[in-house]
PDB file of N, CA and C in Angstrom:
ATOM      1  N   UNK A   1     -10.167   0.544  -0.131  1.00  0.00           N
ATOM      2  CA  UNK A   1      -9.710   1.825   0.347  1.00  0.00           C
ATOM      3  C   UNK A   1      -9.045   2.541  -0.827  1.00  0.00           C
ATOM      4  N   UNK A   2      -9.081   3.708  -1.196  1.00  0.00           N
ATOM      5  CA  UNK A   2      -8.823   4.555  -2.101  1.00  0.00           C
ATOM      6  C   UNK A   2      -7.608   5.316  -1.544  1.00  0.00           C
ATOM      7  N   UNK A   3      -6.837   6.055  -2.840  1.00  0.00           N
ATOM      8  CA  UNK A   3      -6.181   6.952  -2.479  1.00  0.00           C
ATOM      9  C   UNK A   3      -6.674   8.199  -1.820  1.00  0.00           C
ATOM     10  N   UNK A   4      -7.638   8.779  -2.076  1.00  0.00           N
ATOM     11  CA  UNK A   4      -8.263   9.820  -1.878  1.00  0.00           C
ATOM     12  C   UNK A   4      -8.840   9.378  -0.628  1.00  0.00           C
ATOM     13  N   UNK A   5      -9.317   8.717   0.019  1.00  0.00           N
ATOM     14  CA  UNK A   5      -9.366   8.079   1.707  1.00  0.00           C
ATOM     15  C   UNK A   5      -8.535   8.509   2.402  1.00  0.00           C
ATOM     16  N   UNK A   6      -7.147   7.784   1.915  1.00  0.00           N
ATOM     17  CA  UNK A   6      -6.090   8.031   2.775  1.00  0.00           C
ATOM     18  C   UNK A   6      -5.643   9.052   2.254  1.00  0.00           C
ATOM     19  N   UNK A   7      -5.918   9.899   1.635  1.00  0.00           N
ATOM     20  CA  UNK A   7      -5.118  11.428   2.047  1.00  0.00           C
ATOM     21  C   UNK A   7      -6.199  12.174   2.811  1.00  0.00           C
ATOM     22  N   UNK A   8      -7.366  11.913   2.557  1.00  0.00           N
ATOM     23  CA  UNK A   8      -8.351  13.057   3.765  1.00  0.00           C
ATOM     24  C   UNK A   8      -8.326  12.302   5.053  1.00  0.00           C
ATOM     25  N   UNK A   9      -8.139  11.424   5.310  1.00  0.00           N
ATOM     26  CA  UNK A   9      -7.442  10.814   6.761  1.00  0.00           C
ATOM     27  C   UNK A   9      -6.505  11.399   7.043  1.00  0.00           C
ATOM     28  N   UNK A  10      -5.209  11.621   5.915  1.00  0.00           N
ATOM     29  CA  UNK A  10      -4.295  11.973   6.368  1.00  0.00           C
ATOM     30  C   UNK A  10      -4.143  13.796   6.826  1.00  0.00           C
ATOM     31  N   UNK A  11      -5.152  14.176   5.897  1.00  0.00           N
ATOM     32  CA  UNK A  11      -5.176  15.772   6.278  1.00  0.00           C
ATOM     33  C   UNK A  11      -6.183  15.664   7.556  1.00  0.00           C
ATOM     34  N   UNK A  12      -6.859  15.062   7.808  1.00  0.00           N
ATOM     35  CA  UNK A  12      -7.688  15.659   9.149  1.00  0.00           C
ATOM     36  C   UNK A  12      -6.657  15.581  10.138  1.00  0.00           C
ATOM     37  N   UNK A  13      -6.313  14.308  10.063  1.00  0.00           N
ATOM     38  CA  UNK A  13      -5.223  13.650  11.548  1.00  0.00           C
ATOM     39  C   UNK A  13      -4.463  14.362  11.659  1.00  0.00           C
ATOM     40  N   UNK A  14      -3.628  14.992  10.561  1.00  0.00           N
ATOM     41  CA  UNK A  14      -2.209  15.852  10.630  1.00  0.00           C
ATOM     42  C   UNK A  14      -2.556  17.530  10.529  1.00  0.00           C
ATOM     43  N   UNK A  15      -4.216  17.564   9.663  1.00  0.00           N
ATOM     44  CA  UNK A  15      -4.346  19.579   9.777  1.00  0.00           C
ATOM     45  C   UNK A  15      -3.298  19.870   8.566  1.00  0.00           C
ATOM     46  N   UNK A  16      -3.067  19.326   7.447  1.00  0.00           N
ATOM     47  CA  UNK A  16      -2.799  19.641   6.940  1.00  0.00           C
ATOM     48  C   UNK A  16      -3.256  20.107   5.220  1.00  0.00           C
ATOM     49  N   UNK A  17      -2.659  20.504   4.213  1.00  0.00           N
ATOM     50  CA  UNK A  17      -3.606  20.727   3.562  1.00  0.00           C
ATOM     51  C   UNK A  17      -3.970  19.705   2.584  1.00  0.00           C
ATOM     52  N   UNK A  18      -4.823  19.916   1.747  1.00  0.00           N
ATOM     53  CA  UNK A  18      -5.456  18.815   0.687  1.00  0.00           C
ATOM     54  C   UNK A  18      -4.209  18.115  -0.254  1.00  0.00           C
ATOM     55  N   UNK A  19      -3.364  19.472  -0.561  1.00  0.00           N
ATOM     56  CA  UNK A  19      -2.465  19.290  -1.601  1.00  0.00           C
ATOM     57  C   UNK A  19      -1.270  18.366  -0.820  1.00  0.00           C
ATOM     58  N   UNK A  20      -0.651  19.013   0.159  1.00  0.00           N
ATOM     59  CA  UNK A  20       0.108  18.160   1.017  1.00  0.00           C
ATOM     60  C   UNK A  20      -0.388  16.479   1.709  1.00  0.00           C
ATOM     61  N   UNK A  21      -1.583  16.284   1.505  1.00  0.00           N
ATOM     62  CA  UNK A  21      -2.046  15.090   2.042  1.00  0.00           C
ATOM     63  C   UNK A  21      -1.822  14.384   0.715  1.00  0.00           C
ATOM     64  N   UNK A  22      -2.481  14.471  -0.100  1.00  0.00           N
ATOM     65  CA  UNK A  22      -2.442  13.956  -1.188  1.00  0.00           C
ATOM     66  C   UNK A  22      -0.707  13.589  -1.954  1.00  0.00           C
ATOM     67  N   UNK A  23       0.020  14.385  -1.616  1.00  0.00           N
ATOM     68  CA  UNK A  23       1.546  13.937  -1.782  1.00  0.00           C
ATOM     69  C   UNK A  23       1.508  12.854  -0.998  1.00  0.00           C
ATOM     70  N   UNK A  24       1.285  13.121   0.247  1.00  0.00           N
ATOM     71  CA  UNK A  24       2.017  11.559   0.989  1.00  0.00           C
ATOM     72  C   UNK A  24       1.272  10.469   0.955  1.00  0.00           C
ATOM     73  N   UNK A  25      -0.389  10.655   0.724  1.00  0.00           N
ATOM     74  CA  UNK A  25      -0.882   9.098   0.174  1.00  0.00           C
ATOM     75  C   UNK A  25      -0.568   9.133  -1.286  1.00  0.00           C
ATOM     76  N   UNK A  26       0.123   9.260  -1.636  1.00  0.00           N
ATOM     77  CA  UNK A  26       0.784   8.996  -2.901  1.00  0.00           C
ATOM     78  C   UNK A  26       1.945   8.417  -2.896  1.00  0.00           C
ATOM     79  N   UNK A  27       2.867   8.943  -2.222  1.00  0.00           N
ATOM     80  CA  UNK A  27       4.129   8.653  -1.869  1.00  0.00           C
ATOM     81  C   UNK A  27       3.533   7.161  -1.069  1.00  0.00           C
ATOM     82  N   UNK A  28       2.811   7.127   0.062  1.00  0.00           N
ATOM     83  CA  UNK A  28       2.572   5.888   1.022  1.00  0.00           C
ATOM     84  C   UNK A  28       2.098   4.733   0.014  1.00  0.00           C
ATOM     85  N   UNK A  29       1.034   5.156  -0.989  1.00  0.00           N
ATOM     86  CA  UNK A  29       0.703   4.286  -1.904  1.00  0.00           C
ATOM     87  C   UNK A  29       1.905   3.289  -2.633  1.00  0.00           C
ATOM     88  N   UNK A  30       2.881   4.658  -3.368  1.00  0.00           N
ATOM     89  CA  UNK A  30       3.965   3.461  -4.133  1.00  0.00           C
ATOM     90  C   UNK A  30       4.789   3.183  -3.559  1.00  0.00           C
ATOM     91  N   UNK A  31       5.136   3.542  -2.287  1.00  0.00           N
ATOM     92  CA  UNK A  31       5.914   3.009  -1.669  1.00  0.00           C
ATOM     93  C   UNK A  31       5.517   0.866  -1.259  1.00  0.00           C
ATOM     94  N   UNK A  32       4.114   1.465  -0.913  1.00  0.00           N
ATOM     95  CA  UNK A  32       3.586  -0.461  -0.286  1.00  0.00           C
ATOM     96  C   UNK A  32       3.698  -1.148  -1.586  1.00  0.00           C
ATOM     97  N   UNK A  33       2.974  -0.432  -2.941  1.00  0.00           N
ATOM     98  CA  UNK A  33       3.270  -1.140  -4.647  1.00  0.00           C
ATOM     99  C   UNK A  33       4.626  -1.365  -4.746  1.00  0.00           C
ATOM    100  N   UNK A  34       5.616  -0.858  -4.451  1.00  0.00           N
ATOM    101  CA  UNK A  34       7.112  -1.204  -4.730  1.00  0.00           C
ATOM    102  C   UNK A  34       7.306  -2.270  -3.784  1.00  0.00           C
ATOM    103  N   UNK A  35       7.204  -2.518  -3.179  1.00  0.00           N
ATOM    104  CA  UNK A  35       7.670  -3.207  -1.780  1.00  0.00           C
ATOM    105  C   UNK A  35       6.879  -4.755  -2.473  1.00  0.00           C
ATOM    106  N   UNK A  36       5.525  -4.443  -2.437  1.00  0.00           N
ATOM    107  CA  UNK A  36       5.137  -5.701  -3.297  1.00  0.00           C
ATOM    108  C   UNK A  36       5.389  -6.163  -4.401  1.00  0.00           C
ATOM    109  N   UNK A  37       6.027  -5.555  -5.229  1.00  0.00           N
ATOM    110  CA  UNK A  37       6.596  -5.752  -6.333  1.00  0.00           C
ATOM    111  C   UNK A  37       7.663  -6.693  -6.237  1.00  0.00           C
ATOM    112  N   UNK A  38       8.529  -6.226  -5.120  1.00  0.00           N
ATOM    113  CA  UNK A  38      10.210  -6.377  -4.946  1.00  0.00           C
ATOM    114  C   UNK A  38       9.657  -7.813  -4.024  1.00  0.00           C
ATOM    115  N   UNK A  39       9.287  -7.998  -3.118  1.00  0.00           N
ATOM    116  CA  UNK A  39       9.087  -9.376  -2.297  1.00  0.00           C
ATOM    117  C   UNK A  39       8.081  -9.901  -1.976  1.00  0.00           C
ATOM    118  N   UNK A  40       6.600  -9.554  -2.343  1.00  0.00           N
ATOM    119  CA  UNK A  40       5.746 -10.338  -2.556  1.00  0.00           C
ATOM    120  C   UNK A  40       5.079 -10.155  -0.798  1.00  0.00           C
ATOM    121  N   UNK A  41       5.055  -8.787  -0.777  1.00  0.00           N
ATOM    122  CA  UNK A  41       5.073  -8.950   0.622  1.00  0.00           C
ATOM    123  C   UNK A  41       4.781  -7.207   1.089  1.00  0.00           C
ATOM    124  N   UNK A  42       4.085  -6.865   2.177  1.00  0.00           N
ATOM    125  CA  UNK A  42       4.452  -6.070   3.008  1.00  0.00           C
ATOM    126  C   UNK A  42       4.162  -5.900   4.430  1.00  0.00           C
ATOM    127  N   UNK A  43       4.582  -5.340   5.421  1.00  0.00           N
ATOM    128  CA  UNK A  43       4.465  -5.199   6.346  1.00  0.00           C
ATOM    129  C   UNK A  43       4.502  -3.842   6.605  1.00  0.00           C
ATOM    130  N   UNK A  44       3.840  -3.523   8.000  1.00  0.00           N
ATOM    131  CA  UNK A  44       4.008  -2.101   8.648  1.00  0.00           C
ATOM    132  C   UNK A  44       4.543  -2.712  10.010  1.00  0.00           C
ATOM    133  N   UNK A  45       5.682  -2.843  10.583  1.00  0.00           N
ATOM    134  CA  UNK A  45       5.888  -3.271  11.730  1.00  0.00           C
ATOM    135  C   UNK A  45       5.066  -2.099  13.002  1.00  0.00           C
ATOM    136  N   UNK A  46       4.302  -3.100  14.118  1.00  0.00           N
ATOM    137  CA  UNK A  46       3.464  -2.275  15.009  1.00  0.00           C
ATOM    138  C   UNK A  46       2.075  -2.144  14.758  1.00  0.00           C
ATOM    139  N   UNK A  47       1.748  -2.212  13.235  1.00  0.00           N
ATOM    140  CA  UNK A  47       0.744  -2.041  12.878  1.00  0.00           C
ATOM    141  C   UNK A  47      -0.267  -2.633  12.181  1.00  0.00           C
ATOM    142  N   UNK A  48       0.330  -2.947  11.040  1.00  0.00           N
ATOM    143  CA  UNK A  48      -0.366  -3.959  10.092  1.00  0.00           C
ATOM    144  C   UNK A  48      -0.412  -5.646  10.937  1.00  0.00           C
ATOM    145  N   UNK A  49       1.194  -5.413  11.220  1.00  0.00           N
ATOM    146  CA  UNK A  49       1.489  -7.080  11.534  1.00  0.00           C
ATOM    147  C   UNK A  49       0.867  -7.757  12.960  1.00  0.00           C
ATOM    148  N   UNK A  50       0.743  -5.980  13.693  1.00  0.00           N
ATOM    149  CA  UNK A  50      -0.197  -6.390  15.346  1.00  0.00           C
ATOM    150  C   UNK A  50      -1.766  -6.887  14.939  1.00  0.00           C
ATOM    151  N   UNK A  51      -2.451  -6.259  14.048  1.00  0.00           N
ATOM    152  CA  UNK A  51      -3.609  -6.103  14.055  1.00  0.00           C
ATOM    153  C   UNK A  51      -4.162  -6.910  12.960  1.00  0.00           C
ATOM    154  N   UNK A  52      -3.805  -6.857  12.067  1.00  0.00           N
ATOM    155  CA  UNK A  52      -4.200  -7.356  10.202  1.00  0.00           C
ATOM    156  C   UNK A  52      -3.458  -8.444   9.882  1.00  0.00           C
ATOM    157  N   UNK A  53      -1.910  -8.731  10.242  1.00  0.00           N
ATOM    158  CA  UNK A  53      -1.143  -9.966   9.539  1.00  0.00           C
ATOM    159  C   UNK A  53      -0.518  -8.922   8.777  1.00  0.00           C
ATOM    160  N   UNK A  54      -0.170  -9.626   7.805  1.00  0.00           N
ATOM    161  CA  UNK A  54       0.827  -9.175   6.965  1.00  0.00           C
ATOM    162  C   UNK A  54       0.280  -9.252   5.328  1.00  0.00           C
ATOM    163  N   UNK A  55       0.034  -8.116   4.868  1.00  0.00           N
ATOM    164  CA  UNK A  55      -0.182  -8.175   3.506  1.00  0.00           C
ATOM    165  C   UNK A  55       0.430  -9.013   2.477  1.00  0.00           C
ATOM    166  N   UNK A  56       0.270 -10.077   1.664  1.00  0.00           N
ATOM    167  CA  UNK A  56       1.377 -10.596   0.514  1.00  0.00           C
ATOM    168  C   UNK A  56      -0.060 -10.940  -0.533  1.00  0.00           C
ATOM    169  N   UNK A  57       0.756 -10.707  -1.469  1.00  0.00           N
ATOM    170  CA  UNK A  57       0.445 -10.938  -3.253  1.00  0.00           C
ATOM    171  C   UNK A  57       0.289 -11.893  -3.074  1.00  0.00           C
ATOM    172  N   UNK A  58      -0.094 -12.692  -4.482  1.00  0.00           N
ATOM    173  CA  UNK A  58      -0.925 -13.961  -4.856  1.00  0.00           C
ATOM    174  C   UNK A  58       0.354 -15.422  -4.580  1.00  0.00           C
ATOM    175  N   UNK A  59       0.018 -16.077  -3.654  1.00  0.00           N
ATOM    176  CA  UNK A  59       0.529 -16.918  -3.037  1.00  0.00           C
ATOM    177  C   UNK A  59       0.868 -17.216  -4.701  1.00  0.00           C
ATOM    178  N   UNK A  60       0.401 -17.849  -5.790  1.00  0.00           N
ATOM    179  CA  UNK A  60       0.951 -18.709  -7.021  1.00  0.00           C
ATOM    180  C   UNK A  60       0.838 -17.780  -8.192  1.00  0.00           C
ATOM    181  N   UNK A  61       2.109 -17.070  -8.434  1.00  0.00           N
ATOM    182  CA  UNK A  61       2.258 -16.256  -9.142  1.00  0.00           C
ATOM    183  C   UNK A  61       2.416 -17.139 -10.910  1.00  0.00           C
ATOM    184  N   UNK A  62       1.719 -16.511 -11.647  1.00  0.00           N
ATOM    185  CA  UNK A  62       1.661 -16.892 -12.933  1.00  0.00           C
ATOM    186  C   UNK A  62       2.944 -16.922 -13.212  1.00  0.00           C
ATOM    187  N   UNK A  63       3.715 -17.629 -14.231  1.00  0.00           N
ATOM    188  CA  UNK A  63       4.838 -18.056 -14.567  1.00  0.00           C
ATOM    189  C   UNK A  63       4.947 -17.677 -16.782  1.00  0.00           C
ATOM    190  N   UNK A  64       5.877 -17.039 -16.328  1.00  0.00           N
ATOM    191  CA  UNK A  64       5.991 -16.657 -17.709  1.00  0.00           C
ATOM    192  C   UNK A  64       5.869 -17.537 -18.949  1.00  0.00           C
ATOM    193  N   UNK A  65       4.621 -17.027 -19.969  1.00  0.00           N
ATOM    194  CA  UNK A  65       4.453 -18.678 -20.619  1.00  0.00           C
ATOM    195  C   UNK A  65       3.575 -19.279 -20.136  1.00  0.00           C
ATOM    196  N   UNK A  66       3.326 -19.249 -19.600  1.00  0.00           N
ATOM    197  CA  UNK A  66       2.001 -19.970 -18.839  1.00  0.00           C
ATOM    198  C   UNK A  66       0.566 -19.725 -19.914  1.00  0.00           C
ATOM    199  N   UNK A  67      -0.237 -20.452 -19.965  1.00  0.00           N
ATOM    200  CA  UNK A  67      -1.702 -20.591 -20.900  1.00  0.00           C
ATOM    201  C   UNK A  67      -2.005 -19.331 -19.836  1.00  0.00           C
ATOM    202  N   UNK A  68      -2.727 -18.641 -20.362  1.00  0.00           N
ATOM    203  CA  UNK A  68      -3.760 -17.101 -20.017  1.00  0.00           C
ATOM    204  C   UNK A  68      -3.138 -15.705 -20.293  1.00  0.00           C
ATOM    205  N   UNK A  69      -1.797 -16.176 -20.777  1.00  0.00           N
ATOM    206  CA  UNK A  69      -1.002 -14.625 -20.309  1.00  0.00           C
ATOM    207  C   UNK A  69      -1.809 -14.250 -21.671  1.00  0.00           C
TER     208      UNK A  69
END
């Protein structure tokens, strides 16, 4: 799914315009990237977690130093 998805989703559903959609899948975007950043994790309570589970990052996160970096 793209950014540009979820903002013309977001302008049909809401009638709003291109420019204004595109702010808030932007904003919605780094908001879920921060969140995964910070706990390895996100949720949408109601939504994600009824239907999908719960989004999380790579169960075995590379370790600083580690062979590949």
């Amino acid at each position: 799914m793209t950014k540009a998805f979820i903002a013309e989703t977001i302008q049909q559903s809401a009638e709003i315009t291109a420019v204004a959609a595109h702010k808030v899948a932007g904003t919605l975007v780094d908001a879920i990237v921060a969140e995964m950043k910070k706990s390895g994790k996100f949720t949408l309570p109601g939504f994600l977690a009824d239907h999908f589970g719960r989004i999380a990052g790579p169960r075995n996160r590379q370790r600083e130093g580690d062979p590949g970096e």
